[in-house]
Protein backbone atom coordinates (compact mmCIF):
# COMPACT_ATOMS: atom_id res chain seq x y z
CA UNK A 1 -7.99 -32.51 18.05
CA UNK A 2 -9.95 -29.59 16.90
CA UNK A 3 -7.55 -27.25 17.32
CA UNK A 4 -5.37 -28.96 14.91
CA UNK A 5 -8.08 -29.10 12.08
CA UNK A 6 -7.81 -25.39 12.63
CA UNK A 7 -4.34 -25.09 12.40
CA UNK A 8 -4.55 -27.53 9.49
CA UNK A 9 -7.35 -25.28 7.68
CA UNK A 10 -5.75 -22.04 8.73
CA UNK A 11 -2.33 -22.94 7.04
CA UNK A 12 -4.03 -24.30 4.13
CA UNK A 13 -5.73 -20.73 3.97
CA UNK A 14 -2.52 -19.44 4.20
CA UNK A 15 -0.62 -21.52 1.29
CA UNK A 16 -3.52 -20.38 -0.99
CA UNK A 17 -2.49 -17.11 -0.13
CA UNK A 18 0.84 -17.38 -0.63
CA UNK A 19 -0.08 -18.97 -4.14
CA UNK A 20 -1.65 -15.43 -4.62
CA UNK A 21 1.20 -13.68 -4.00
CA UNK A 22 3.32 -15.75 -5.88
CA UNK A 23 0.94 -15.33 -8.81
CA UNK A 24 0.86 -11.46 -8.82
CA UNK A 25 4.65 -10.95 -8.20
CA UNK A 26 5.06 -12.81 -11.41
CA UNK A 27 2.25 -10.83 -12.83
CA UNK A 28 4.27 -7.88 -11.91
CA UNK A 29 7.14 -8.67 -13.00
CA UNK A 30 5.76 -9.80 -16.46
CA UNK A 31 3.78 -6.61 -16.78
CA UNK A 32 4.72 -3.74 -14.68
CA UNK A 33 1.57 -1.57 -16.13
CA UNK A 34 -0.17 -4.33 -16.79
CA UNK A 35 -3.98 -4.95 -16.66
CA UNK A 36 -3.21 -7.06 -12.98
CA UNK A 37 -1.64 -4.30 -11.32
CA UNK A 38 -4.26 -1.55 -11.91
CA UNK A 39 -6.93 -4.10 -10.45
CA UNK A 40 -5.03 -4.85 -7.27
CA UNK A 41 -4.32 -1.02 -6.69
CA UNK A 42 -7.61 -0.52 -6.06
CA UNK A 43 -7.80 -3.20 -3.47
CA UNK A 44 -5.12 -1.80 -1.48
CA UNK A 45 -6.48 -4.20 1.76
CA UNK A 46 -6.74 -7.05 -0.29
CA UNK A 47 -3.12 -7.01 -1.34
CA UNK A 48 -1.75 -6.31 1.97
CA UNK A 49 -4.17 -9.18 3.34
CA UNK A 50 -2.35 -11.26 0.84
CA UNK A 51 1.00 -10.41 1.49
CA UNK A 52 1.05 -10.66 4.99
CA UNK A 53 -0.50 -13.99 4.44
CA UNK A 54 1.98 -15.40 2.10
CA UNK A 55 4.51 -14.27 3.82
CA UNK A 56 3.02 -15.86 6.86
CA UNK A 57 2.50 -19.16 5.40
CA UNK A 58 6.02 -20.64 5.97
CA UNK A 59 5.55 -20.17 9.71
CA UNK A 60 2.04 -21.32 10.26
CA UNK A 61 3.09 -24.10 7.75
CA UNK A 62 6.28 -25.31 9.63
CA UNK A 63 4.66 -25.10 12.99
CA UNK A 64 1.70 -27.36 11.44
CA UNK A 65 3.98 -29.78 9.88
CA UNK A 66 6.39 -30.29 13.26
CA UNK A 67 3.08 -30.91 14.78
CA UNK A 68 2.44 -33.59 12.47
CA UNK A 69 5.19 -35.01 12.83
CA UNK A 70 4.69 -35.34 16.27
CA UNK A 71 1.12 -36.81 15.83
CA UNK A 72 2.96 -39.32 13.43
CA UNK A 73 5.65 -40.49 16.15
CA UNK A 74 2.94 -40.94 18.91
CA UNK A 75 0.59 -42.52 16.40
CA UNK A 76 -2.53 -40.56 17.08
CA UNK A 77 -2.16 -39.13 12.90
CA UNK A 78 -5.44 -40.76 12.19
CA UNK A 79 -6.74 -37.53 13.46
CA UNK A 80 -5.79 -35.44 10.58
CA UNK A 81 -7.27 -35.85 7.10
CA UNK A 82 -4.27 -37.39 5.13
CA UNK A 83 -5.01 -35.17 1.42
CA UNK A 84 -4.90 -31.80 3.88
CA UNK A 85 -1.67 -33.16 5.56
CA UNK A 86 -0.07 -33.99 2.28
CA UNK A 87 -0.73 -30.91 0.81
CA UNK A 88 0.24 -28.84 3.52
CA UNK A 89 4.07 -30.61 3.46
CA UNK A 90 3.72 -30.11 -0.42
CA UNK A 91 3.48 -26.44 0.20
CA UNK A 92 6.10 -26.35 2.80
CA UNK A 93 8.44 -27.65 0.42
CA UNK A 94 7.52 -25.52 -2.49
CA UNK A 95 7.33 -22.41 0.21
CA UNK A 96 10.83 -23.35 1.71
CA UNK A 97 12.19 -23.46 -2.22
CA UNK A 98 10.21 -19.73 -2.86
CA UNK A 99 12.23 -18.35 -0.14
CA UNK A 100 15.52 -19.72 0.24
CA UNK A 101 16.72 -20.13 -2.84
């Protein structure tokens, strides 16, 4: 059951990053020359950290929800700490609207 924490922790790690990357794309967009955007250039590692992250976080996210949904059917989802599990579906659904629509 540790492993899951992990996975559970790691996409949560993930879905903050994407929140990141959802946050300067609008910042982008808002203000191309903006104040943002000259404070991320210089953290070219940083950014590219983020946005491999974000992009990342459907995946992880997915594969941690199917496995909680397969903890749920055999009944061993007292495991899993219920406010990480609900947050992680909430960010699969908000992820899942960020990219396909």
């Amino acid at each position: 059951m540790k492993g899951i924490h992990f996975l559970s922790k790691s996409a949560l790690i993930c879905n903050l990053c994407f929140l990141l990357f959802v946050f300067f794309n609008l910042m982008e967009f808002i203000a191309p020359d903006g104040i943002i955007s000259s404070i991320i250039a210089k953290t070219p590692i940083l950014r590219e950290l983020i946005i491999i992250l974000g992009f990342s976080a459907i995946v992880i996210n997915s594969l941690v929800c199917i496995t909680y949904l397969i903890l749920l059917a055999t009944g061993k989802m007292k495991w899993i700490p219920r406010k990480i599990g609900i947050i992680n579906v909430l960010f699969l659904i908000a992820e899942g609207l960020y990219f396909f629509l």
